[in-house]
Protein backbone atom coordinates (compact mmCIF):
# COMPACT_ATOMS: atom_id res chain seq x y z
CA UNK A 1 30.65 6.42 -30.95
CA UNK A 2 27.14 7.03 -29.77
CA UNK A 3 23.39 7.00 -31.79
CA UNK A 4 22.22 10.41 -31.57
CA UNK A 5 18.49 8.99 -31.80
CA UNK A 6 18.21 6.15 -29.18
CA UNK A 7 21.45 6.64 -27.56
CA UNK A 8 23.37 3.13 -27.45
CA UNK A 9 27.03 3.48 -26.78
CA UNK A 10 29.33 1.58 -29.66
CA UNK A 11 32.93 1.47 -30.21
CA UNK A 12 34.78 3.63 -32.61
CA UNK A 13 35.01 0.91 -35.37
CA UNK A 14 30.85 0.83 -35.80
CA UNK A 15 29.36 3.79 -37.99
CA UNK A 16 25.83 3.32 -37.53
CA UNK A 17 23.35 2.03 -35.23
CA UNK A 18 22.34 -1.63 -35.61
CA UNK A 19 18.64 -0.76 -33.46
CA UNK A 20 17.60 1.91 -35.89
CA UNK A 21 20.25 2.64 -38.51
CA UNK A 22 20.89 6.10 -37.49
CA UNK A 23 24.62 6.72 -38.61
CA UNK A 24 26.96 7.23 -35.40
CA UNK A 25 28.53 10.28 -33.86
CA UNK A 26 31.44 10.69 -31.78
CA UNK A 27 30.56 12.11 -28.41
CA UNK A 28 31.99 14.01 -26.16
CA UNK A 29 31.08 14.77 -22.36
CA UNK A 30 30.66 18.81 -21.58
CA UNK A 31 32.16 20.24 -18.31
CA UNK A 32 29.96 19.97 -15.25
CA UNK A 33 27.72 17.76 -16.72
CA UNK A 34 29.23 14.52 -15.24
CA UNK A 35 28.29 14.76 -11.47
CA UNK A 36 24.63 15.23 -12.39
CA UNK A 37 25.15 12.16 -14.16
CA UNK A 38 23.21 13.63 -17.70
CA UNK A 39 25.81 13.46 -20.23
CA UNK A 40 25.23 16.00 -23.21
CA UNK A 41 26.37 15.42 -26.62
CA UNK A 42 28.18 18.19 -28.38
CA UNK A 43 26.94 17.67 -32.38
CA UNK A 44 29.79 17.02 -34.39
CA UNK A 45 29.01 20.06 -36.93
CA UNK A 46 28.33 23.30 -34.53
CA UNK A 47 25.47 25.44 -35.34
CA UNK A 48 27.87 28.51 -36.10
CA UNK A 49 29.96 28.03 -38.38
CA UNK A 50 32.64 30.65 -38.63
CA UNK A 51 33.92 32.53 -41.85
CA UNK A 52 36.67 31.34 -43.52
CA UNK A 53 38.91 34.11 -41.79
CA UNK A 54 37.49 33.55 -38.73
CA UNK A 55 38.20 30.27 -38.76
CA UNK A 56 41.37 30.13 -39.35
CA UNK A 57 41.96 32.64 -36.91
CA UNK A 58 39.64 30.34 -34.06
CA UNK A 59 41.96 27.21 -35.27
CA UNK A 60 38.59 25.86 -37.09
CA UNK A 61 40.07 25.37 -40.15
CA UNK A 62 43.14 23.36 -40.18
CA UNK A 63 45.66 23.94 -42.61
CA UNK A 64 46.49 20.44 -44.04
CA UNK A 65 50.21 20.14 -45.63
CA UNK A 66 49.49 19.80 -50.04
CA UNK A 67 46.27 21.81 -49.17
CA UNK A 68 44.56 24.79 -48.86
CA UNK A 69 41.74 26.11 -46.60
CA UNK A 70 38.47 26.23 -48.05
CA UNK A 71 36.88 29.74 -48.15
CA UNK A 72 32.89 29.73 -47.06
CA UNK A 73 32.67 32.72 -48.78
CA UNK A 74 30.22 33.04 -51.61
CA UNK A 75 31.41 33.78 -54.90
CA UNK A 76 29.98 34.63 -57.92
CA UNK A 77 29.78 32.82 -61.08
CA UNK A 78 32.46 33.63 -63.53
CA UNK A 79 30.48 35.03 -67.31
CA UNK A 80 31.09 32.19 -69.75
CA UNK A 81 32.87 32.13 -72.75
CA UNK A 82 30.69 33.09 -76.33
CA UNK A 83 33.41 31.12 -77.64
CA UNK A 84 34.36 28.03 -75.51
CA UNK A 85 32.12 24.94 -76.39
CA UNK A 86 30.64 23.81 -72.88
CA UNK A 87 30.35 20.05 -73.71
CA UNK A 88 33.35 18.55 -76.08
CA UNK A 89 31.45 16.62 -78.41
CA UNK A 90 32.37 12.82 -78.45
CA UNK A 91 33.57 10.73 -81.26
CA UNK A 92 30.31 9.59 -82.28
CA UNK A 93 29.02 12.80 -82.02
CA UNK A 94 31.53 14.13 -84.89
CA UNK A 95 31.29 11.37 -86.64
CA UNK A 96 27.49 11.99 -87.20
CA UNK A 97 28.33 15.71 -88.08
CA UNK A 98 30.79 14.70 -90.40
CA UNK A 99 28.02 12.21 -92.43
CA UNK A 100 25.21 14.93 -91.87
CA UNK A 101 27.70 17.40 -93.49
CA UNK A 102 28.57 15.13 -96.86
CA UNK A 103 25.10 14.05 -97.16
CA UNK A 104 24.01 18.01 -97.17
CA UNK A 105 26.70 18.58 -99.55
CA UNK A 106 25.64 15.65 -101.76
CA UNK A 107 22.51 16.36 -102.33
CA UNK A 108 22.71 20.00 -102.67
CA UNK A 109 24.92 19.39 -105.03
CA UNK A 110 22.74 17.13 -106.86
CA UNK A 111 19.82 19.33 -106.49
CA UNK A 112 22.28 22.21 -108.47
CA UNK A 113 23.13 20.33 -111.16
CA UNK A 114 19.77 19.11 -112.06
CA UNK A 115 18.65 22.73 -111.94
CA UNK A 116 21.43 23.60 -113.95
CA UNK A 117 20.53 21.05 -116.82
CA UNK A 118 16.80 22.20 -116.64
CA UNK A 119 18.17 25.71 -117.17
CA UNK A 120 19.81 24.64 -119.97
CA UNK A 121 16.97 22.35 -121.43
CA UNK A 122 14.64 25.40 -121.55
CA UNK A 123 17.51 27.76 -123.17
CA UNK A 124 17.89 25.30 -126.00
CA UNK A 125 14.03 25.07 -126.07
CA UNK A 126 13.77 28.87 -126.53
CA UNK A 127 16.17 28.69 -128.75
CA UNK A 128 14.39 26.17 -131.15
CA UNK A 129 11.12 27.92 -130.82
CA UNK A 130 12.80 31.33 -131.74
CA UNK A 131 14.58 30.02 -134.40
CA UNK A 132 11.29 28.57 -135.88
CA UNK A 133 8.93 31.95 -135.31
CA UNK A 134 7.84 33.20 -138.64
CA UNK A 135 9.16 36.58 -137.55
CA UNK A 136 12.76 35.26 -137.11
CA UNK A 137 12.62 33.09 -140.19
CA UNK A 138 11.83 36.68 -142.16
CA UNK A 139 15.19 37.78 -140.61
CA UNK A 140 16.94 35.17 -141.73
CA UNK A 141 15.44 35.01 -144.99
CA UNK A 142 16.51 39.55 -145.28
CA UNK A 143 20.22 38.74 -143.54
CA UNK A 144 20.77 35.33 -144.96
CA UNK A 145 23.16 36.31 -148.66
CA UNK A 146 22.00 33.74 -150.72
CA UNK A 147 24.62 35.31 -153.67
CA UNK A 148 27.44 34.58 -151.49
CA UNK A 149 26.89 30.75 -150.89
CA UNK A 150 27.89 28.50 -152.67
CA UNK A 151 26.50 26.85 -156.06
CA UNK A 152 27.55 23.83 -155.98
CA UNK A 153 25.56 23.14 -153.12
CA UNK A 154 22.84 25.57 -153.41
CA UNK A 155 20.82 23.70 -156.26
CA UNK A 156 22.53 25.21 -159.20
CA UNK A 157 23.44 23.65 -161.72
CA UNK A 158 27.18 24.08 -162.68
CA UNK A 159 27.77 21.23 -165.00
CA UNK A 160 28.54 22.41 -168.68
CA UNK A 161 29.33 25.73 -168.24
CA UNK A 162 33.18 25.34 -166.60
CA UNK A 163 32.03 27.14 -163.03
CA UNK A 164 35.06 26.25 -160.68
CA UNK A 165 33.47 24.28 -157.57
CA UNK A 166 34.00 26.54 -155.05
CA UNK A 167 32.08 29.49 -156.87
CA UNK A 168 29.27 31.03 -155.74
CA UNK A 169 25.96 31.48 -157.00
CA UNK A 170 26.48 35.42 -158.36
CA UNK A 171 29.43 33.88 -159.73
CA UNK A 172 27.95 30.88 -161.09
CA UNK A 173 24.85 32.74 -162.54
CA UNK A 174 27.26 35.50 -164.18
CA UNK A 175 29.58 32.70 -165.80
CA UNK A 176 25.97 31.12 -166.98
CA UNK A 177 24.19 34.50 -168.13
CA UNK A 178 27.21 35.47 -170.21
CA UNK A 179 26.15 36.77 -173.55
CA UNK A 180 23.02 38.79 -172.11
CA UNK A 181 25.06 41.83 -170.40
CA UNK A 182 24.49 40.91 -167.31
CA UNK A 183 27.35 42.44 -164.50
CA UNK A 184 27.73 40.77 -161.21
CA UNK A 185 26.23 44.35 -159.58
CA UNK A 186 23.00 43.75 -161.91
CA UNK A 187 22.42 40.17 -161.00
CA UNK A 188 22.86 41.23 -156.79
CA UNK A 189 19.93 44.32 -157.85
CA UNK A 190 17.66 41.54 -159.57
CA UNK A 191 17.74 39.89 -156.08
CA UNK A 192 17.28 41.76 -154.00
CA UNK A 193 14.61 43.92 -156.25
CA UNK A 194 12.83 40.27 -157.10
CA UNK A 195 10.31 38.19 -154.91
CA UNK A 196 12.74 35.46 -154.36
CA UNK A 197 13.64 36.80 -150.52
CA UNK A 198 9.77 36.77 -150.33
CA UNK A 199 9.33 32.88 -151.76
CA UNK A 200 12.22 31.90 -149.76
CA UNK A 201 10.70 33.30 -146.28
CA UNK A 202 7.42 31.47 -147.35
CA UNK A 203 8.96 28.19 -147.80
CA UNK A 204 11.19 28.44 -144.55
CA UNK A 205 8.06 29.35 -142.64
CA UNK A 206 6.35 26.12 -143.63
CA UNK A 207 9.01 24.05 -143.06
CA UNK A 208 9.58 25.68 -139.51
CA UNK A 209 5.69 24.81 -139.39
CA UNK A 210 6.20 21.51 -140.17
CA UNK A 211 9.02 21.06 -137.52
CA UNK A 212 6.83 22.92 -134.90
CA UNK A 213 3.12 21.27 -135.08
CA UNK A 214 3.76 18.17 -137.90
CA UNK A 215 1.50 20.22 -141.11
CA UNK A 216 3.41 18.69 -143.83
CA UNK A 217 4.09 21.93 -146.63
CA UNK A 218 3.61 22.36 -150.04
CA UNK A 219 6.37 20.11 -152.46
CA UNK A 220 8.71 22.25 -153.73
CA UNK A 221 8.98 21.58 -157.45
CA UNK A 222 10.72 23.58 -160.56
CA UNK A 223 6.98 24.77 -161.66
CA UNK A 224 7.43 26.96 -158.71
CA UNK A 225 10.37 27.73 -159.28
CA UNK A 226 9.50 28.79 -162.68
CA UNK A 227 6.53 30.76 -161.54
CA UNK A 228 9.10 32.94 -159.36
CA UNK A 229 11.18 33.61 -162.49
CA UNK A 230 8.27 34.67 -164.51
CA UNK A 231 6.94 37.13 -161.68
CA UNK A 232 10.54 38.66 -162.31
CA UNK A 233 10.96 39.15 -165.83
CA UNK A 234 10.16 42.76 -165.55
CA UNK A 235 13.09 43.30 -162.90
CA UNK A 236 14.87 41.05 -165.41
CA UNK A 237 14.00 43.04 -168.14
CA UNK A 238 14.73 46.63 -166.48
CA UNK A 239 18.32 45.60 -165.34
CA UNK A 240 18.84 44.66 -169.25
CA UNK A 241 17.55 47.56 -170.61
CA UNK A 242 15.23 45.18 -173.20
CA UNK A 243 12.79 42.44 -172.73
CA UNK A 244 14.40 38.71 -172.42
CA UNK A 245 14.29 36.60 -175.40
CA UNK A 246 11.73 33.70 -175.06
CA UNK A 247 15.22 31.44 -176.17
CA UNK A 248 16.54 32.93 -173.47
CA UNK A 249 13.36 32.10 -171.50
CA UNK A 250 13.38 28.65 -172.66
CA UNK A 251 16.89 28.05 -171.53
CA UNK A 252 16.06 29.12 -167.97
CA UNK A 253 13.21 26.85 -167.92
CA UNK A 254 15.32 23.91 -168.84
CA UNK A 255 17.99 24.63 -166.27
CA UNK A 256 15.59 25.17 -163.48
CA UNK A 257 14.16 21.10 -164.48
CA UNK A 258 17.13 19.93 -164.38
CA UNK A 259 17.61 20.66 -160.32
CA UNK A 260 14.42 19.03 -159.76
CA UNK A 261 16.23 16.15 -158.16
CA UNK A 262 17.97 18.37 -155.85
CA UNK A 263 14.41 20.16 -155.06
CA UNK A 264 13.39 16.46 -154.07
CA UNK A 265 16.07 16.07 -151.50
CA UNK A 266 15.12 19.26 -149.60
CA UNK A 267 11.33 17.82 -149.47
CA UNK A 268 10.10 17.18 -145.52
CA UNK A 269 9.47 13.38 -146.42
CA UNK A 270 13.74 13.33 -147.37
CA UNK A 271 14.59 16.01 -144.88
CA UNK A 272 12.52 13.24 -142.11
CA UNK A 273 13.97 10.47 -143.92
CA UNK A 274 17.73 11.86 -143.01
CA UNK A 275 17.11 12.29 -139.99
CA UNK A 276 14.84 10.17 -138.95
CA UNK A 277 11.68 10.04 -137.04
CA UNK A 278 12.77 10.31 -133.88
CA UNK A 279 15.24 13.80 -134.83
CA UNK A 280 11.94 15.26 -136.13
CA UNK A 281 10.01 14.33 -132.96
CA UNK A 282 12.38 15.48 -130.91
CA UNK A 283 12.54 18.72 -132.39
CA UNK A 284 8.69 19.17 -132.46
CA UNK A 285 8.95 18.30 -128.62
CA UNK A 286 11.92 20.99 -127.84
CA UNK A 287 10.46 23.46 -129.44
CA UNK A 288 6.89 22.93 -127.81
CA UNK A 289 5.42 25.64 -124.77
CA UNK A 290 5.02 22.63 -122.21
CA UNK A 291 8.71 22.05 -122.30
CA UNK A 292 9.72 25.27 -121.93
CA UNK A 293 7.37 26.07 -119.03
CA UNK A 294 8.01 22.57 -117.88
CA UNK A 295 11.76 22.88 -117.89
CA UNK A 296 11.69 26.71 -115.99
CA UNK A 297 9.08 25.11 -113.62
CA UNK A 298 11.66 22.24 -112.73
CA UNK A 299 14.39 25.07 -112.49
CA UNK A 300 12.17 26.84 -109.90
CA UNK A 301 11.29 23.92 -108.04
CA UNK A 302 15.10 22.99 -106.95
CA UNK A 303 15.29 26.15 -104.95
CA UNK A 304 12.48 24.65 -102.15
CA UNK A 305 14.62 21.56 -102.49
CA UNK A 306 17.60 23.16 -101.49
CA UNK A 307 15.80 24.92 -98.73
CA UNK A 308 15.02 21.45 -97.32
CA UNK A 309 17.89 19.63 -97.66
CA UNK A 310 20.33 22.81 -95.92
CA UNK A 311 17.11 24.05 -93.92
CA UNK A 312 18.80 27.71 -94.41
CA UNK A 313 17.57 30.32 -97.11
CA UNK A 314 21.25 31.38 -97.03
CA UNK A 315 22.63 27.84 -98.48
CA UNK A 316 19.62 28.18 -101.05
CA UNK A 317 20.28 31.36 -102.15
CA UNK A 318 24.20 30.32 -102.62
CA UNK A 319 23.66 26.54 -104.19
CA UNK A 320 20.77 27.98 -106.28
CA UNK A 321 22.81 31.56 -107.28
CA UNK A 322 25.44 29.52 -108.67
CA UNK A 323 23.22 27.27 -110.37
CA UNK A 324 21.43 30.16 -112.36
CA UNK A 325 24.82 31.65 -113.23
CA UNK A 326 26.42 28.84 -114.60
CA UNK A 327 23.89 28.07 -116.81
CA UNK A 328 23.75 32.17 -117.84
CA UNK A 329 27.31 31.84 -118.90
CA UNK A 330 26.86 28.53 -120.47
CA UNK A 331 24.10 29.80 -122.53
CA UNK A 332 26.52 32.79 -123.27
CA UNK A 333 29.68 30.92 -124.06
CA UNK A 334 27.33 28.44 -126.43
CA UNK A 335 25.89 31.82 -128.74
CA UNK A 336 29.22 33.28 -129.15
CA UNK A 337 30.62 29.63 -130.09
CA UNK A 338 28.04 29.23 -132.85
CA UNK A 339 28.48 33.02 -133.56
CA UNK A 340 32.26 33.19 -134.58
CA UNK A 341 32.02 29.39 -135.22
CA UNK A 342 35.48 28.32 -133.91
CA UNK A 343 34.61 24.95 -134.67
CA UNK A 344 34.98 24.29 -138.97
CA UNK A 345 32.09 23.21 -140.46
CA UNK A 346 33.08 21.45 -143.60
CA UNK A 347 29.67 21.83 -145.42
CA UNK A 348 29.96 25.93 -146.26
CA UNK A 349 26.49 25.77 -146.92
CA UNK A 350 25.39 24.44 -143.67
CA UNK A 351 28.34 26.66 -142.15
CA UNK A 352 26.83 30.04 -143.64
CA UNK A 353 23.12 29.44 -142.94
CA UNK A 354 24.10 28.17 -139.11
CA UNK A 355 26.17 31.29 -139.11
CA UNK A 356 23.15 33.47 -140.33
CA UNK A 357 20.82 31.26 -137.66
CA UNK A 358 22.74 32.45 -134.85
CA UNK A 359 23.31 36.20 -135.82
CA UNK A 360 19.57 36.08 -135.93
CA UNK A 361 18.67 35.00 -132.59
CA UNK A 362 21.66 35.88 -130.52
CA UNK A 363 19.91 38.56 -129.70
CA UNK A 364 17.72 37.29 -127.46
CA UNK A 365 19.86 34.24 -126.42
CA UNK A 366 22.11 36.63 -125.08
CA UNK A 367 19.57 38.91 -122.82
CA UNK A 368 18.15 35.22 -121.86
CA UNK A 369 22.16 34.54 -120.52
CA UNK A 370 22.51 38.36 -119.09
CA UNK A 371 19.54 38.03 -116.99
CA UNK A 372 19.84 34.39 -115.39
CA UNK A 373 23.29 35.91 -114.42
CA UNK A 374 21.81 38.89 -113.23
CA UNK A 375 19.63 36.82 -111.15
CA UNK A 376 22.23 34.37 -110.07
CA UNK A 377 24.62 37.55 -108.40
CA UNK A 378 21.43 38.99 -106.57
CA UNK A 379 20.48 35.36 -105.28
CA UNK A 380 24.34 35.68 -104.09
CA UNK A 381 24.53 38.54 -102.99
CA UNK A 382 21.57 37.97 -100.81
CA UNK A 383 22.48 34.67 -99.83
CA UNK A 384 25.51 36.88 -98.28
CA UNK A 385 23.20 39.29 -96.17
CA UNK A 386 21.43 36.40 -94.93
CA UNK A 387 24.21 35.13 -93.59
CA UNK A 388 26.12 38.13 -92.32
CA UNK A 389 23.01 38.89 -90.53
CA UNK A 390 22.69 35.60 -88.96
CA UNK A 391 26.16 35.20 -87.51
CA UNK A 392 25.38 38.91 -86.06
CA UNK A 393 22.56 37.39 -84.01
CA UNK A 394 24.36 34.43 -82.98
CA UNK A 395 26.95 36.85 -81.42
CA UNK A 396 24.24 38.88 -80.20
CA UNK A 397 22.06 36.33 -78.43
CA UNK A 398 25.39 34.59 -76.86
CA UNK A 399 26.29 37.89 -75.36
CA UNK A 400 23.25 38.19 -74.05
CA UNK A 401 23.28 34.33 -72.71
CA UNK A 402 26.70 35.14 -71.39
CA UNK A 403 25.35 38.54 -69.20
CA UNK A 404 22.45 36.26 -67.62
């Protein structure tokens, strides 16, 4: 072995040079070169190397046995995979995936469900304020047949006069106007040709008042009550054919005092009173503007929520799409409930003016149902594009990474 820099001689067991550290070469001595006494060193790697076939045609290249001869030649990359993942991913590395992909789950799953409640919070709020309009309550007042519920609960007074309990009020008034010639047909014309509909929508409007802003109504007494029945003795008189007899008069007087006490149960002070401060309150609340606005505002704002916990418009579209039509069937599946009323009621008064309630503003419940789920299948839909379009330019741009 020999130091190619200073030239010291060493035996073939050393590797490097202990004067300078130069790492050691063997030597060897060219032809001719040792009579002049110079010694030249051939280098241990030659200048030229040959080509792979020339080498192992010039005996360069050794063929080793288990082994085979390395090829100089220069080859070109092979185009990677689109699909092969370059760098396995370790445990740790899943593992964090794995919690990053619950926790996204979680708390768009969260974020859903509170937009779903607020979604139903202002469909019941709608509800309440629609229900409480003075143009709904005159609906109710024109669908709602007061001759077909029933008397014993409708403040008429059946005592005395042998009217079965489950009888209704044409019935009960026809068992209780016997003698004057009155028909069941003439006491349904004296209704509906009277100003009772009329009183009725007046007194429903100020109660709905009262529910809505606190204004305590007018006490509903018999002199009312009285007052209404003498504004319709002429429609009383015509469906006779002769004037009413002031006995007959008289008697209708004393039978509408004697439901005062019933009148006194359907005052706001009992009607609070049953159910309580805090039903009434709670009522006045629901059916106030900031709730509803506040609840579709709290609706809206779970969609930028969603965007930030799944940073992709796709997953917001698709949590938030499913969201909005959920609560569009739930609103849905809740009118037709109180519609047919599958569920027995066992007060049939309270049954037939919940019935009439809900014919009234199904209506609009229902086009409030039809278009959150119209919305809902467009924010689907387009969650789909979104997404169709972005695995297209994934493909796309590892094509492209795979051509460079």
């Amino acid at each position: 072995m020999i130091c190619p820099n200073c030239g010291k001689e060493y035996n073939e067991k050393m590797t490097c040079c202990i004067s300078c550290g130069t790492d050691l070469v063997p030597y060897a001595v060219e032809r001719g070169t040792e009579q002049s006494g110079q010694i030249a060193f051939e280098p241990l790697i030659p200048d030229n190397i040959p080509t792979s076939e020339a080498a192992e045609n010039s005996g360069f290249v050794r063929e080793i046995p288990g082994h085979s001869p390395v090829s100089f030649e220069p080859t070109e990359p092979a185009p990677a995979d689109v699909n092969e993942i370059p760098v396995p991913l370790s445990e740790a590395g899943r593992k964090r995936i794995s919690v990053s992909g619950a926790a996204k789950f979680t708390g768009s799953l969260a974020a859903s469900l509170m937009m779903f409640a607020f979604i139903l919070l202002f469909s019941v709020s709608s509800a309440v304020r629609l229900a409480t309009s003075g143009s709904k309550i005159a609906r109710f007042a024109e669908s709602l047949d007061v001759m077909n519920l029933p008397a014993a609960e409708a403040a008429i007074p059946t005592e005395g006069y042998g009217i079965s309990g489950d009888a209704t009020v044409q019935e009960a008034i026809f068992v209780m106007s016997q003698g004057t010639g009155l028909s069941r047909e003439d006491i349904k014309t004296i209704y509906e040709a009277s100003t009772i509909q009329s009183f009725m929508t007046a007194q429903l409007t100020e109660y709905a008042e009262f529910v809505r802003s606190g204004k305590m109504p007018e006490k509903l007494t018999a002199d009312k009550l009285k007052s209404v029945f003498s504004e319709n003795l002429n429609v009383i008189d015509d469906a006779l054919g002769k004037p009413l007899s002031q006995h007959d008069i008289n008697l209708a007087f004393s039978e509408i005092d004697s439901v005062q006490p019933v009148l006194d149960k359907l005052s706001p002070a009992s009607l609070e009173e049953h159910l309580g401060g805090g039903g009434i309150t709670a009522l006045r609340l629901l059916s106030s503007m900031p709730v509803i606005i506040g609840a579709a505002a709290l609706a809206a704002a779970m969609l930028p929520l969603l965007r930030a916990i799944n940073r992709k418009n796709s997953a917001m579209l698709r949590w938030g799409g499913g969201a909005v039509i959920a609560g569009g069937a739930a609103v849905s599946a809740a009118v037709f409930l109180f519609t047919v009323q599958p569920v027995p009621i066992r007060d049939r008064l309270l049954r037939s003016i919940a019935k009439c309630a809900a014919d009234v503003i199904a209506p609009d419940l229902y086009r409030i149902g039809g278009i959150l789920a119209v919305l809902g299948a467009v924010m689907l839909v387009w969650a789909g594009t979104l997404k169709n379009a972005q695995s297209v330019q994934t493909a796309q741009t590892a094509q492209t990474a795979g051509r460079i």
